[in-house]
N, C-alpha and C. Protein backbone atom coordinates (compact mmCIF):
# COMPACT_ATOMS: atom_id res chain seq x y z
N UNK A 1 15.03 -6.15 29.80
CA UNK A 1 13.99 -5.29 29.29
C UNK A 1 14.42 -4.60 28.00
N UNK A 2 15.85 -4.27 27.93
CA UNK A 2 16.09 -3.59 26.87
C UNK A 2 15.92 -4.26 25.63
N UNK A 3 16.67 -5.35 25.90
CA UNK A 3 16.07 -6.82 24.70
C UNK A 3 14.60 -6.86 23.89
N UNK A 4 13.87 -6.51 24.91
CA UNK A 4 12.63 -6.77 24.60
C UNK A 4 12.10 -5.45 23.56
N UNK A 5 12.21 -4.14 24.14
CA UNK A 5 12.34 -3.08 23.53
C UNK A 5 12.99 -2.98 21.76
N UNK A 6 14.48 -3.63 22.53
CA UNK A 6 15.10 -3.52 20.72
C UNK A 6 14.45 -4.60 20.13
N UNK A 7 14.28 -5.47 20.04
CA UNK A 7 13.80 -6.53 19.58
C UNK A 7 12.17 -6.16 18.37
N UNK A 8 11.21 -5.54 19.78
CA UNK A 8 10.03 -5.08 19.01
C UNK A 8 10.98 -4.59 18.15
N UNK A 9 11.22 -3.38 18.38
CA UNK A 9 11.64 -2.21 17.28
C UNK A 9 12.56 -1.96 16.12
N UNK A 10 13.25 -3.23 16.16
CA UNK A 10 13.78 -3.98 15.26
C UNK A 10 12.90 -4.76 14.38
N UNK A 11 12.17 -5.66 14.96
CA UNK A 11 11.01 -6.23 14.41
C UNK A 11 9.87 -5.35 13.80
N UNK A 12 9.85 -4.47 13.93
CA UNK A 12 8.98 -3.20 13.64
C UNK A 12 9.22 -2.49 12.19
N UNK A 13 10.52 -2.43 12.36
CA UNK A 13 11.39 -2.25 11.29
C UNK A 13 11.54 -2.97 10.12
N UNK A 14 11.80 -3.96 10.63
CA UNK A 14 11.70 -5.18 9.63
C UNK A 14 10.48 -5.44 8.98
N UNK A 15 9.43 -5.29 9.17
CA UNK A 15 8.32 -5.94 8.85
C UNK A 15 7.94 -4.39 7.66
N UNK A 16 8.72 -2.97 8.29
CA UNK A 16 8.40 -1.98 7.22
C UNK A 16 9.07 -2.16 5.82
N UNK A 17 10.76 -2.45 6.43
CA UNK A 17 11.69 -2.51 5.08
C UNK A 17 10.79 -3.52 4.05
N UNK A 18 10.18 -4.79 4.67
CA UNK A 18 9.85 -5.84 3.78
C UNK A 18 8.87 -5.34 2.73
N UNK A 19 7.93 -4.24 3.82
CA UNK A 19 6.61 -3.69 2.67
C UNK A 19 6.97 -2.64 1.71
N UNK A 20 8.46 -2.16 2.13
CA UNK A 20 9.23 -1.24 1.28
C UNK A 20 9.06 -2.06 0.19
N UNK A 21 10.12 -3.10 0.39
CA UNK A 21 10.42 -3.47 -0.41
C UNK A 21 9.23 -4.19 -1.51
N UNK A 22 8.83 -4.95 -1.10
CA UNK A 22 7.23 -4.90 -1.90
C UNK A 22 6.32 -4.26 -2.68
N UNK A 23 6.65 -3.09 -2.02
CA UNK A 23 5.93 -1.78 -2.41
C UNK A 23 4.61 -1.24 -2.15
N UNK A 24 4.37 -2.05 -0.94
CA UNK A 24 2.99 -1.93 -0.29
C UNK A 24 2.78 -0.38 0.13
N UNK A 25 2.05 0.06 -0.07
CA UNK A 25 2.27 1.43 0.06
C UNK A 25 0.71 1.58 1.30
N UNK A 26 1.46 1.64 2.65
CA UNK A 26 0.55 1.51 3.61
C UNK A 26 -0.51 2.42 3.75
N UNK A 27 -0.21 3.94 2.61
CA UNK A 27 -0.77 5.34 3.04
C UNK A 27 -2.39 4.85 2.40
N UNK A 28 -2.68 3.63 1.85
CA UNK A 28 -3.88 3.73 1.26
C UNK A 28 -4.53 3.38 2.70
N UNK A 29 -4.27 3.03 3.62
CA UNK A 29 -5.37 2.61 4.84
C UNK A 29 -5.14 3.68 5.88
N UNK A 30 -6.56 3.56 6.40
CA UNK A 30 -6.80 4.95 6.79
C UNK A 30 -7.14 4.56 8.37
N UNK A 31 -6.94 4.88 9.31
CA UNK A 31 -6.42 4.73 10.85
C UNK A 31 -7.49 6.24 11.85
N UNK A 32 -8.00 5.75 12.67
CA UNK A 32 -8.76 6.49 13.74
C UNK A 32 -7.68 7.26 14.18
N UNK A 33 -6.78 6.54 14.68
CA UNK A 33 -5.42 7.00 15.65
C UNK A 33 -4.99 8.35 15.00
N UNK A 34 -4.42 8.94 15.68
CA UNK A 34 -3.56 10.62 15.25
C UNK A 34 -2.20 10.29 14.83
N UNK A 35 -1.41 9.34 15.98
CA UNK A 35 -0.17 8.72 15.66
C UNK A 35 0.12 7.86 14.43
N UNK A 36 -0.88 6.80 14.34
CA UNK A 36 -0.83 5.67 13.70
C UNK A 36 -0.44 6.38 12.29
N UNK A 37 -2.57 7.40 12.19
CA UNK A 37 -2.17 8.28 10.58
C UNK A 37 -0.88 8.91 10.36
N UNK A 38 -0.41 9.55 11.33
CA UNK A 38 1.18 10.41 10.96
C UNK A 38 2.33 9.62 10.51
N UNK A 39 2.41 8.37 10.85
CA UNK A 39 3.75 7.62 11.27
C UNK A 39 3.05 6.69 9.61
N UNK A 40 1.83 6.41 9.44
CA UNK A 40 1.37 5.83 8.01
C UNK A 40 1.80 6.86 6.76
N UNK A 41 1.61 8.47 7.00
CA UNK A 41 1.38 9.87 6.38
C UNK A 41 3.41 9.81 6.17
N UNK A 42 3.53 9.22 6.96
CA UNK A 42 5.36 9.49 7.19
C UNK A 42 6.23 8.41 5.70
N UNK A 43 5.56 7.56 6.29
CA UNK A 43 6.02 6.09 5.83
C UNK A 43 5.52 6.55 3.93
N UNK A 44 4.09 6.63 3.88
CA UNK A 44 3.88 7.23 2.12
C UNK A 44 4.51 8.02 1.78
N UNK A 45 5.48 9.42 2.29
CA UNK A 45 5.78 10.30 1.99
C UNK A 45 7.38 10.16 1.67
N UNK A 46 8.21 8.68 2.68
CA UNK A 46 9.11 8.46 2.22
C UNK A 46 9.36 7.72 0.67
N UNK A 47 8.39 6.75 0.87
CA UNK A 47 7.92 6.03 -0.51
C UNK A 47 8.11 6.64 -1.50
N UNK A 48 7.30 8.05 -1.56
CA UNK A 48 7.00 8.50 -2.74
C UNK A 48 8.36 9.69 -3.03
N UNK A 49 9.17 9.80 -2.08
CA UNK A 49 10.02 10.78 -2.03
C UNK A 49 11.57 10.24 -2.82
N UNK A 50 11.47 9.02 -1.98
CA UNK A 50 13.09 8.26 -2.55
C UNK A 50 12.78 6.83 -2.99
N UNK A 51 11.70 6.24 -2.88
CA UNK A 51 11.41 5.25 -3.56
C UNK A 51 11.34 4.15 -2.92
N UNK A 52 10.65 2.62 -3.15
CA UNK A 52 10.53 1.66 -2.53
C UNK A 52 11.78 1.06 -2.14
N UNK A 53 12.46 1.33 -2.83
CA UNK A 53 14.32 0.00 -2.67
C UNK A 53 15.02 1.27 -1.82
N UNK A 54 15.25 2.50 -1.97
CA UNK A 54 15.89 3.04 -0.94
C UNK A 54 15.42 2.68 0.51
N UNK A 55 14.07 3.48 0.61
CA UNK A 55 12.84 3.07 2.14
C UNK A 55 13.29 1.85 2.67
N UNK A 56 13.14 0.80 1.83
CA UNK A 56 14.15 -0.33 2.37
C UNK A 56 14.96 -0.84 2.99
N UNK A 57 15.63 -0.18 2.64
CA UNK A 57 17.26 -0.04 2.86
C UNK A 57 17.53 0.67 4.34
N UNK A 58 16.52 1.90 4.02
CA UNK A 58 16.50 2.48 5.24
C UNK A 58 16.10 2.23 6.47
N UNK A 59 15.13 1.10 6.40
CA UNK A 59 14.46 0.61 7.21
C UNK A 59 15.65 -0.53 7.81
N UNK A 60 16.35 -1.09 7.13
CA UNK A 60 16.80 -2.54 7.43
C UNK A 60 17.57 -1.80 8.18
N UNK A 61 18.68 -1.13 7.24
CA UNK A 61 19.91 -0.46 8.44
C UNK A 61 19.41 0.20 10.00
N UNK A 62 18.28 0.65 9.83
CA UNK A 62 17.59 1.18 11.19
C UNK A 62 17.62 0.21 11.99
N UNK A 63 17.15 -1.30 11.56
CA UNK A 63 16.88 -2.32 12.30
C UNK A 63 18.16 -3.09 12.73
N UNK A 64 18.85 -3.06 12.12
CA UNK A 64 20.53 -3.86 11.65
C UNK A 64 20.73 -3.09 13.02
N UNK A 65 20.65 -1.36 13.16
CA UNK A 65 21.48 -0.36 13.98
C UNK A 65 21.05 -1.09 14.93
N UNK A 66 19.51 -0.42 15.66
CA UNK A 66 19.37 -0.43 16.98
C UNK A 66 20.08 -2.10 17.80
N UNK A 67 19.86 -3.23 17.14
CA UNK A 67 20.52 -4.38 17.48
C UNK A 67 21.83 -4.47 17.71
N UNK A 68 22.64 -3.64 17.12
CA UNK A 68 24.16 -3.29 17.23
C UNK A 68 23.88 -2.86 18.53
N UNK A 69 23.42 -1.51 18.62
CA UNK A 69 23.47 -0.64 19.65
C UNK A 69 23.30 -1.60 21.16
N UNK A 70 22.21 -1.96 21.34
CA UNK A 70 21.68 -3.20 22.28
C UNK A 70 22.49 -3.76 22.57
N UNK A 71 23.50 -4.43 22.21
CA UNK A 71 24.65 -5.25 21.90
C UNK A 71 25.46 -4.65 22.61
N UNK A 72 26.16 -3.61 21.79
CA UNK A 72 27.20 -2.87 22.11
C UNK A 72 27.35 -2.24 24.17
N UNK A 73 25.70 -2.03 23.90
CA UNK A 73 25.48 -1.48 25.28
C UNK A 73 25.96 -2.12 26.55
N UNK A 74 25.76 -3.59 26.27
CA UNK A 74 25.97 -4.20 27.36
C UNK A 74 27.25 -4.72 27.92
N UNK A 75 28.39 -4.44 26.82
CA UNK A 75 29.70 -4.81 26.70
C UNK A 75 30.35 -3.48 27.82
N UNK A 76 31.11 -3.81 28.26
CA UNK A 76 31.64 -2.82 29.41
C UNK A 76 33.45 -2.34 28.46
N UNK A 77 33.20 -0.86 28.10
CA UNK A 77 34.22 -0.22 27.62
C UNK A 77 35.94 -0.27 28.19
């Protein structure tokens, strides 16, 4: 199950760094949801704060992490 979890959310990740990197700037679409808008409101605000190639960056290593972590977890210390 955990697989499945990191996996989305890795994949989740990934698919943001890419629009980072692109420069798709998701804040132009506008969402019913409360969450969706915040986490869209989040995502423009990094954009515009540190820029498309940082956001990126930030995104990948997020995604790079949690897969480590997943990993790491299952290895017995």
């Amino acid at each position: 199950m955990k697989w499945i979890a990191a996996g989305f959310v890795a994949l989740v990740l990934a698919v943001l760094s890419f629009n980072a990197f692109i420069a798709n700037d998701l804040s132009r679409q506008s969402s019913g949801n409360r969450l969706i808008a915040m986490l869209t409101d989040l995502y423009g605000w990094l954009l515009g704060s540190i820029g498309a190639i940082p956001t990126g960056i930030l995104f990948a290593v997020c995604a790079v992490g949690i897969i480590v972590l997943a990993v790491r977890d299952g290895k017995a210390t």
